[in-house]
PDB file of N, CA and C in Angstrom:
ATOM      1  N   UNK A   1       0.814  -1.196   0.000  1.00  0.00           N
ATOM      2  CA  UNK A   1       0.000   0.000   0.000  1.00  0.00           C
ATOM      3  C   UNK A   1       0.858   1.261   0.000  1.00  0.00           C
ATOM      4  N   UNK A   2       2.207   1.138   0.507  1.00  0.00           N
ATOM      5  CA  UNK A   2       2.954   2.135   0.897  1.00  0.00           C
ATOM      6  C   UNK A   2       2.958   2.789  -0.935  1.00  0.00           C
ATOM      7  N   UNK A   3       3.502   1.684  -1.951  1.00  0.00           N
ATOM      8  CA  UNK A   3       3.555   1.803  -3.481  1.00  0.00           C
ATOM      9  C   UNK A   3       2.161   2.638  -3.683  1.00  0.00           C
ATOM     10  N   UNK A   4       1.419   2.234  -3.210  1.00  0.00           N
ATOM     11  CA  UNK A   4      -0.055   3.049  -4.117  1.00  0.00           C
ATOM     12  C   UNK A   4       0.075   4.539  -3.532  1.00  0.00           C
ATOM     13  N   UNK A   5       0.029   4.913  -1.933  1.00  0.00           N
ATOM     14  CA  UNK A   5       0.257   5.641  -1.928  1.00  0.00           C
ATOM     15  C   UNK A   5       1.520   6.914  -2.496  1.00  0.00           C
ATOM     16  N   UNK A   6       2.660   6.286  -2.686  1.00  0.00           N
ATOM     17  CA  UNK A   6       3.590   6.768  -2.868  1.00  0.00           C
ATOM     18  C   UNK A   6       2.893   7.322  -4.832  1.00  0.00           C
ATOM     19  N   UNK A   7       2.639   6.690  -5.017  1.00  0.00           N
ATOM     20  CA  UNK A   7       2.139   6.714  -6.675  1.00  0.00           C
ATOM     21  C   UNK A   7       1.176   7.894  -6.797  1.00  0.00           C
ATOM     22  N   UNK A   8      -0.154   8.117  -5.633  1.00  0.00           N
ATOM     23  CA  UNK A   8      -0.889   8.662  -5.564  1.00  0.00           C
ATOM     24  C   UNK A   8      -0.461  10.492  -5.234  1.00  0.00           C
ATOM     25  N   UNK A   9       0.894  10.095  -4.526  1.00  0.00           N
ATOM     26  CA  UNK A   9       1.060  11.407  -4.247  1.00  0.00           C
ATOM     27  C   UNK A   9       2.149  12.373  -5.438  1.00  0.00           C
ATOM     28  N   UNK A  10       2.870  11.216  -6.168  1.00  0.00           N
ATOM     29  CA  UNK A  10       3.706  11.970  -7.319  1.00  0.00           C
ATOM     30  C   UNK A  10       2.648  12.743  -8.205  1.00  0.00           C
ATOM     31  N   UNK A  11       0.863  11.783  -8.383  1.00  0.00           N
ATOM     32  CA  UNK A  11       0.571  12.070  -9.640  1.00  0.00           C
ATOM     33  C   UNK A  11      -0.507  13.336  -8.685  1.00  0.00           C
ATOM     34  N   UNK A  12      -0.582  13.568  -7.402  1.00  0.00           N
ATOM     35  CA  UNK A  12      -1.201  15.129  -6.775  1.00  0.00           C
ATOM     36  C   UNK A  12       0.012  16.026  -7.454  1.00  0.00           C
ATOM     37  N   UNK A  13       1.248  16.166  -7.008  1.00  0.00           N
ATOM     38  CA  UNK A  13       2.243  17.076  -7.011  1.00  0.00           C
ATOM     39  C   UNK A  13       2.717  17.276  -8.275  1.00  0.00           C
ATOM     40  N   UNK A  14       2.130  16.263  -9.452  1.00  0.00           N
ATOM     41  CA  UNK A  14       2.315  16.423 -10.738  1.00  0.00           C
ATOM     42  C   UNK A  14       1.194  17.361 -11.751  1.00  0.00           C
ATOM     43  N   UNK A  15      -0.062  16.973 -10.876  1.00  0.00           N
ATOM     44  CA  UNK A  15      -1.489  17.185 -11.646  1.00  0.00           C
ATOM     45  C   UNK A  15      -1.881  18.070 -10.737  1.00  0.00           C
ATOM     46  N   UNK A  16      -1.562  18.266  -9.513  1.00  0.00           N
ATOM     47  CA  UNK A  16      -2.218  19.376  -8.591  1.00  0.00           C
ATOM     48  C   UNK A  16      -2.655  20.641  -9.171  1.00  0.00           C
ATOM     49  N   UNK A  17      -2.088  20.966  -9.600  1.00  0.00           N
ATOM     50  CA  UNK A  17      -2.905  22.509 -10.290  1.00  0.00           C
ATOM     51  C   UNK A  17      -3.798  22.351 -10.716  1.00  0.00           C
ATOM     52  N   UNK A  18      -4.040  21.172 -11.596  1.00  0.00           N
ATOM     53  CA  UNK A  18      -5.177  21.112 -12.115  1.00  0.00           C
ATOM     54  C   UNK A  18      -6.911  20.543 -11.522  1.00  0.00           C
ATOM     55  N   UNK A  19      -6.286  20.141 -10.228  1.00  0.00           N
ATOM     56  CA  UNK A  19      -7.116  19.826  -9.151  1.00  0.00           C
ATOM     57  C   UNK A  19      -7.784  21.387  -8.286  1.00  0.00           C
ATOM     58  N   UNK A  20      -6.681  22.370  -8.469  1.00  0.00           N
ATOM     59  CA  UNK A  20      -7.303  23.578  -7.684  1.00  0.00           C
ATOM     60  C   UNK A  20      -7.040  22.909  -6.029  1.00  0.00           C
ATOM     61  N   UNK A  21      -5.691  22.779  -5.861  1.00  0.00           N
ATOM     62  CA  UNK A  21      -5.302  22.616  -4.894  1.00  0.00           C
ATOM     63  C   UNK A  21      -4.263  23.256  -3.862  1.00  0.00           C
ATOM     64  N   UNK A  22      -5.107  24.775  -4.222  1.00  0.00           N
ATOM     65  CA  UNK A  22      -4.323  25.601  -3.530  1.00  0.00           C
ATOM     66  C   UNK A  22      -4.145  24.937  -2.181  1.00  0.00           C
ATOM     67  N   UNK A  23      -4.987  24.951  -1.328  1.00  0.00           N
ATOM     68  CA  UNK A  23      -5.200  24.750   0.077  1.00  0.00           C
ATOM     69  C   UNK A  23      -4.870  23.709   0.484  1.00  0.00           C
ATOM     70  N   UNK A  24      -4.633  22.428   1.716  1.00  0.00           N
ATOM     71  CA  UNK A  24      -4.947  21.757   2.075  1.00  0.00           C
ATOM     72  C   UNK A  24      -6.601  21.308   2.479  1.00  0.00           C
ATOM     73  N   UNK A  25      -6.782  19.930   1.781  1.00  0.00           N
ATOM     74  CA  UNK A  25      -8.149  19.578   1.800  1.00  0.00           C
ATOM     75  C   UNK A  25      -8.806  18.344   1.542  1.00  0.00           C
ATOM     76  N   UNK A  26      -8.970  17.628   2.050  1.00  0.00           N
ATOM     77  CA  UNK A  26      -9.861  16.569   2.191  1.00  0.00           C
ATOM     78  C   UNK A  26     -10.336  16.141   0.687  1.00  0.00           C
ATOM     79  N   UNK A  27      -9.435  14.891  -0.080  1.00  0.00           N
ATOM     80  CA  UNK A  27     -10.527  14.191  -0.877  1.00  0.00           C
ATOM     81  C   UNK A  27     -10.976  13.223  -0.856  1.00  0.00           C
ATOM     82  N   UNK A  28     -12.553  12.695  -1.231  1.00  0.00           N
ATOM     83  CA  UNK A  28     -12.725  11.421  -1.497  1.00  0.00           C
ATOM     84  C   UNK A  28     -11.497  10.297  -2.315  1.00  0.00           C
ATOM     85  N   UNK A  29     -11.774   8.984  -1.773  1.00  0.00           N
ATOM     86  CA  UNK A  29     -10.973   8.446  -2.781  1.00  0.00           C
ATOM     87  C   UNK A  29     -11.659   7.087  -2.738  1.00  0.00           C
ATOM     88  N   UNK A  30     -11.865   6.578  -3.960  1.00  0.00           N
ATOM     89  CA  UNK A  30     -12.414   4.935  -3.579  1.00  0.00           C
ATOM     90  C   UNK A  30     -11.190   4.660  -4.818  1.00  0.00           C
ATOM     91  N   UNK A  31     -11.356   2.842  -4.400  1.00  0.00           N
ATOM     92  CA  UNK A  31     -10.152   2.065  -5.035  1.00  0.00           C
ATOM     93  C   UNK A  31     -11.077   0.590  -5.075  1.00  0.00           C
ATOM     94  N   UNK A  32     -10.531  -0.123  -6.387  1.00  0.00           N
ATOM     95  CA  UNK A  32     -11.258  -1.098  -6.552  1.00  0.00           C
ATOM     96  C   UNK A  32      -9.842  -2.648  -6.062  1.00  0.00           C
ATOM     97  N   UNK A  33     -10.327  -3.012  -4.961  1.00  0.00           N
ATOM     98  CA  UNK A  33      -9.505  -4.246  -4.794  1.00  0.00           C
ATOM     99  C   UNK A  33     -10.172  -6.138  -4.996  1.00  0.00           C
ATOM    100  N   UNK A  34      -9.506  -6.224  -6.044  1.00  0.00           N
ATOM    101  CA  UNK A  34      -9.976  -7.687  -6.802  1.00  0.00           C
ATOM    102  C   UNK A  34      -9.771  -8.728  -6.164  1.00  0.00           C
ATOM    103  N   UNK A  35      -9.759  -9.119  -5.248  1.00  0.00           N
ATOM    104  CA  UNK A  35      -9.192 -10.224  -4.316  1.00  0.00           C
ATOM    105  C   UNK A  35     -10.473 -10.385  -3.260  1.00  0.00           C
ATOM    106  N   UNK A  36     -10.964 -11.429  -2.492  1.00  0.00           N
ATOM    107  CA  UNK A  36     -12.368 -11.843  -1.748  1.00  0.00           C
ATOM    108  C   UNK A  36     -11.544 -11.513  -0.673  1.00  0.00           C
ATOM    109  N   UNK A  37     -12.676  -9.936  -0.119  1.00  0.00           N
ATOM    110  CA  UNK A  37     -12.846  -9.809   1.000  1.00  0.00           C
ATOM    111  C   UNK A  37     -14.479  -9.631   2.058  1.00  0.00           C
ATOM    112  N   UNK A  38     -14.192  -9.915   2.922  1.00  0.00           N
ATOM    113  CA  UNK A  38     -15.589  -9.663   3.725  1.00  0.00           C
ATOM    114  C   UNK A  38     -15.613  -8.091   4.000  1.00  0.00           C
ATOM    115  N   UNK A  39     -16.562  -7.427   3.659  1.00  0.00           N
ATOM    116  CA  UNK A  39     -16.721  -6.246   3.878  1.00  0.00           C
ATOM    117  C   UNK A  39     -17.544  -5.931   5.334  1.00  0.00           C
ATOM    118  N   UNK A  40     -17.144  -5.161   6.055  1.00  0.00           N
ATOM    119  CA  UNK A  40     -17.607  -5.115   7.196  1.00  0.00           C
ATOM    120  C   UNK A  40     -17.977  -3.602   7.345  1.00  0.00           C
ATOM    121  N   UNK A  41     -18.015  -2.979   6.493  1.00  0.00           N
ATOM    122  CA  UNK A  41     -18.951  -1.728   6.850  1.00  0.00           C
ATOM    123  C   UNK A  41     -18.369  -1.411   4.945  1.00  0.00           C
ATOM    124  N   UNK A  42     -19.101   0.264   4.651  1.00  0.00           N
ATOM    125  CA  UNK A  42     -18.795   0.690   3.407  1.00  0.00           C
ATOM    126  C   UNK A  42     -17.575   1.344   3.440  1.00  0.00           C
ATOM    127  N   UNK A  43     -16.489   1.381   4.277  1.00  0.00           N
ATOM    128  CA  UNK A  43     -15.352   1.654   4.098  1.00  0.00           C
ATOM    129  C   UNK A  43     -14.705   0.815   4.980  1.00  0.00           C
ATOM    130  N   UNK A  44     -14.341  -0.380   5.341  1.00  0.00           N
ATOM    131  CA  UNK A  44     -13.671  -1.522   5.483  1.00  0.00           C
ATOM    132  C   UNK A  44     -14.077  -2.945   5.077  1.00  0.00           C
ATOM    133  N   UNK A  45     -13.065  -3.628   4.940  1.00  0.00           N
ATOM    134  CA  UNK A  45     -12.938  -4.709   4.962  1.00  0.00           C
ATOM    135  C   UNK A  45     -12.103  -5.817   4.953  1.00  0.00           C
ATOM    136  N   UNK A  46     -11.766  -6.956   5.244  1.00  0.00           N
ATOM    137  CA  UNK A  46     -10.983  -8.132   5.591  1.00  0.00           C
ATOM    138  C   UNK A  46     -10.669  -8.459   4.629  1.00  0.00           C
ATOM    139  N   UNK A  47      -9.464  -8.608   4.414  1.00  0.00           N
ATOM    140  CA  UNK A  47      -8.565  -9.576   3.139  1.00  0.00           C
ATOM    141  C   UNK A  47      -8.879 -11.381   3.306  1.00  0.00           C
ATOM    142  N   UNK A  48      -9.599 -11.727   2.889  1.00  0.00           N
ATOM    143  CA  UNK A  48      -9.554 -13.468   3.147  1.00  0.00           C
ATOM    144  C   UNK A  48      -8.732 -13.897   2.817  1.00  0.00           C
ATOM    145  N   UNK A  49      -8.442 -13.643   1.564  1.00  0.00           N
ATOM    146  CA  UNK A  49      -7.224 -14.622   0.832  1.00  0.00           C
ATOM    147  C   UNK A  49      -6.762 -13.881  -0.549  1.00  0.00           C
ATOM    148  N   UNK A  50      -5.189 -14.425  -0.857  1.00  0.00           N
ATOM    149  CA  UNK A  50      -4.781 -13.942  -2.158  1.00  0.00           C
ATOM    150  C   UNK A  50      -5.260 -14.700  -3.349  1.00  0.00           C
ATOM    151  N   UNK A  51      -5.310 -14.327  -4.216  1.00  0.00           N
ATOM    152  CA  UNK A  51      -5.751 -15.618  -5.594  1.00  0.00           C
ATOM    153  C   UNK A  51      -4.609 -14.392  -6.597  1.00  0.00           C
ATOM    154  N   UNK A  52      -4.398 -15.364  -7.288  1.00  0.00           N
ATOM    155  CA  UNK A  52      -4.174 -14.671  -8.972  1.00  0.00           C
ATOM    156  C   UNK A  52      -2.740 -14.771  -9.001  1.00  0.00           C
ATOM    157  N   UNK A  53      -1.793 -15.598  -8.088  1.00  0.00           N
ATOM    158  CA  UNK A  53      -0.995 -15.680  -7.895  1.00  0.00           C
ATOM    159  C   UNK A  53      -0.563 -15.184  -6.800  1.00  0.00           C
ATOM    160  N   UNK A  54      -0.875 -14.310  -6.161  1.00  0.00           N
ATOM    161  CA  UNK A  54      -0.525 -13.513  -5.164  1.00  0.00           C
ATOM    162  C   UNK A  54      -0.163 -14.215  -3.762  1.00  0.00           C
ATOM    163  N   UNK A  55       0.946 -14.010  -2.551  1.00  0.00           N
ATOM    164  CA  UNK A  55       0.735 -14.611  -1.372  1.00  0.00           C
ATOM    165  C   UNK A  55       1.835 -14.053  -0.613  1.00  0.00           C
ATOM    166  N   UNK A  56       1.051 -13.208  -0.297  1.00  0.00           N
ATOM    167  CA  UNK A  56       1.471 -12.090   1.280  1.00  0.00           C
ATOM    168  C   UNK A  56       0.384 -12.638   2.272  1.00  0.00           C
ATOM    169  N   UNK A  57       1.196 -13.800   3.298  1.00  0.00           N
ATOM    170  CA  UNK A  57       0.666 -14.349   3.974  1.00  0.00           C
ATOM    171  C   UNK A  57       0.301 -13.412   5.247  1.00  0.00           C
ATOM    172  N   UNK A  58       1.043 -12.953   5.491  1.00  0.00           N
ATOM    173  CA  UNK A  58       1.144 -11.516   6.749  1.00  0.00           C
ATOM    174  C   UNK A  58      -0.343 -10.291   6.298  1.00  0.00           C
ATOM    175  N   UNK A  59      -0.717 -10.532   5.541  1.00  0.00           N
ATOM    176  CA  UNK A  59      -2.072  -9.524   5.144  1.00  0.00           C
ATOM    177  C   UNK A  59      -3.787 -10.280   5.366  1.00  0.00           C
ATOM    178  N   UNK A  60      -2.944 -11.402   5.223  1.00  0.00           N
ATOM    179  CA  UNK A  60      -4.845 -11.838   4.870  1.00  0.00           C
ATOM    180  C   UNK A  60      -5.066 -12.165   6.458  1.00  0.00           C
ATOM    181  N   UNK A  61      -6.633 -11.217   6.368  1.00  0.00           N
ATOM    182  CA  UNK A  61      -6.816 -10.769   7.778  1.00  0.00           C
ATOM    183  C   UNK A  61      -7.219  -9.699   8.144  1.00  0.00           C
ATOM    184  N   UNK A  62      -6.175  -8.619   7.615  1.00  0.00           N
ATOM    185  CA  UNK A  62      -5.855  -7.341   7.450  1.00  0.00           C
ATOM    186  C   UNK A  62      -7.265  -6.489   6.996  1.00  0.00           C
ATOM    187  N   UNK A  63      -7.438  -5.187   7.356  1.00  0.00           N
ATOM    188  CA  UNK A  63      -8.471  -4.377   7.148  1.00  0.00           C
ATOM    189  C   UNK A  63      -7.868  -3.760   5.756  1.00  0.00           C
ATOM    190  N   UNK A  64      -8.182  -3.849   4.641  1.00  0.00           N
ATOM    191  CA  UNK A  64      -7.357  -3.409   3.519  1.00  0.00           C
ATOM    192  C   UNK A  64      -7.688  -1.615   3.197  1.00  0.00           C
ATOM    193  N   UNK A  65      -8.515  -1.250   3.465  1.00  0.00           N
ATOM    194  CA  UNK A  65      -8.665   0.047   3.798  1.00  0.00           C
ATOM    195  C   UNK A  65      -8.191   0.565   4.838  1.00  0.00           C
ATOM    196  N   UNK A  66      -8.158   0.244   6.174  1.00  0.00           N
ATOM    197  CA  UNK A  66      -7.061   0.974   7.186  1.00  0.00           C
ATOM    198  C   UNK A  66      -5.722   0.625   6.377  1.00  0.00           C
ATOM    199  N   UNK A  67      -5.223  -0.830   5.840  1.00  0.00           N
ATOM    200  CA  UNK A  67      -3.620  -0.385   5.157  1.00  0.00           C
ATOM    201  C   UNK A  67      -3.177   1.125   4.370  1.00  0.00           C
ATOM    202  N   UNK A  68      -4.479   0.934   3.405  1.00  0.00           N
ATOM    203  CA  UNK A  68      -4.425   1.957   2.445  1.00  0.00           C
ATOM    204  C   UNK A  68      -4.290   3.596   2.923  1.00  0.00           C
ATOM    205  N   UNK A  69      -5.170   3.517   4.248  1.00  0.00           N
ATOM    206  CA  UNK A  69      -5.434   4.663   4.451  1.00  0.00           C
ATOM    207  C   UNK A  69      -3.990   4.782   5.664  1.00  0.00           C
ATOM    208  N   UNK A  70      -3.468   3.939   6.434  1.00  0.00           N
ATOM    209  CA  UNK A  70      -2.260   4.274   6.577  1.00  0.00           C
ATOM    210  C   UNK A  70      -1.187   4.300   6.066  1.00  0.00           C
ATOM    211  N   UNK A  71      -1.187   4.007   5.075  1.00  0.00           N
ATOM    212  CA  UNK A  71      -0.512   4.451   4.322  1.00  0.00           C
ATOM    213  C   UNK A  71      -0.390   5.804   3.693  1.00  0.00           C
ATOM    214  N   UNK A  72      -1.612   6.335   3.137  1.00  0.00           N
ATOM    215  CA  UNK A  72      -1.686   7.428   2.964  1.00  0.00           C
ATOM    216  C   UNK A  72      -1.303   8.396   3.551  1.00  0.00           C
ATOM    217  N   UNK A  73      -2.001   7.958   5.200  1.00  0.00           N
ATOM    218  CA  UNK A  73      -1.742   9.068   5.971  1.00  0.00           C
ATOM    219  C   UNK A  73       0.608   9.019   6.818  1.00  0.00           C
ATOM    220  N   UNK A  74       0.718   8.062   6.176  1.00  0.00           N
ATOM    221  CA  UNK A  74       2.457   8.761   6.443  1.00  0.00           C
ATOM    222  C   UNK A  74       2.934   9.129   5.588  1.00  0.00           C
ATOM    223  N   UNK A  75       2.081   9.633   4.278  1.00  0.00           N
ATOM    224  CA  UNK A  75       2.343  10.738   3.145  1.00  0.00           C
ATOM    225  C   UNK A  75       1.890  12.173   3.204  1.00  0.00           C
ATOM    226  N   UNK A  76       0.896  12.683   4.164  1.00  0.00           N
ATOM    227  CA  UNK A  76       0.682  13.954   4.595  1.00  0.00           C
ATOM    228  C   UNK A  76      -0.901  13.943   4.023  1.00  0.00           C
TER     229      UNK A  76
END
């Protein structure tokens, strides 16, 4: 997640102007994650398992929106 965020913030500081981002300010953000999770409210949910090749055993479990969003948030 640290990668998405890190990605997310080159293409603010790249495209920002064109966002009208003078200020500091709060945006929405949704993200589509392809992998079966149990959703436990409309902004979390549990990683069950990897498929598609994938296996980061240390995640499944994991609230994949708190990753994301901490992640974000040790980018400012």
């Amino acid at each position: 997640f640290d990668f998405l965020a890190s990605s997310l913030q080159r293409f603010i500081e790249k495209e920002g102007n064109d966002f009208n981002l003078s200020q500091p300010v709060k945006r929405e953000l949704a993200f589509t994650f392809s992998f079966p999770v149990k959703q436990t409210s409309i902004s979390s949910g549990v990683l069950i398992k990897w498929t598609k090749g994938f296996a980061i055993s240390e995640m499944a479990g994991e609230d994949i929106a708190e990753c994301l969003q901490g992640a974000l948030n040790k980018r400012g």
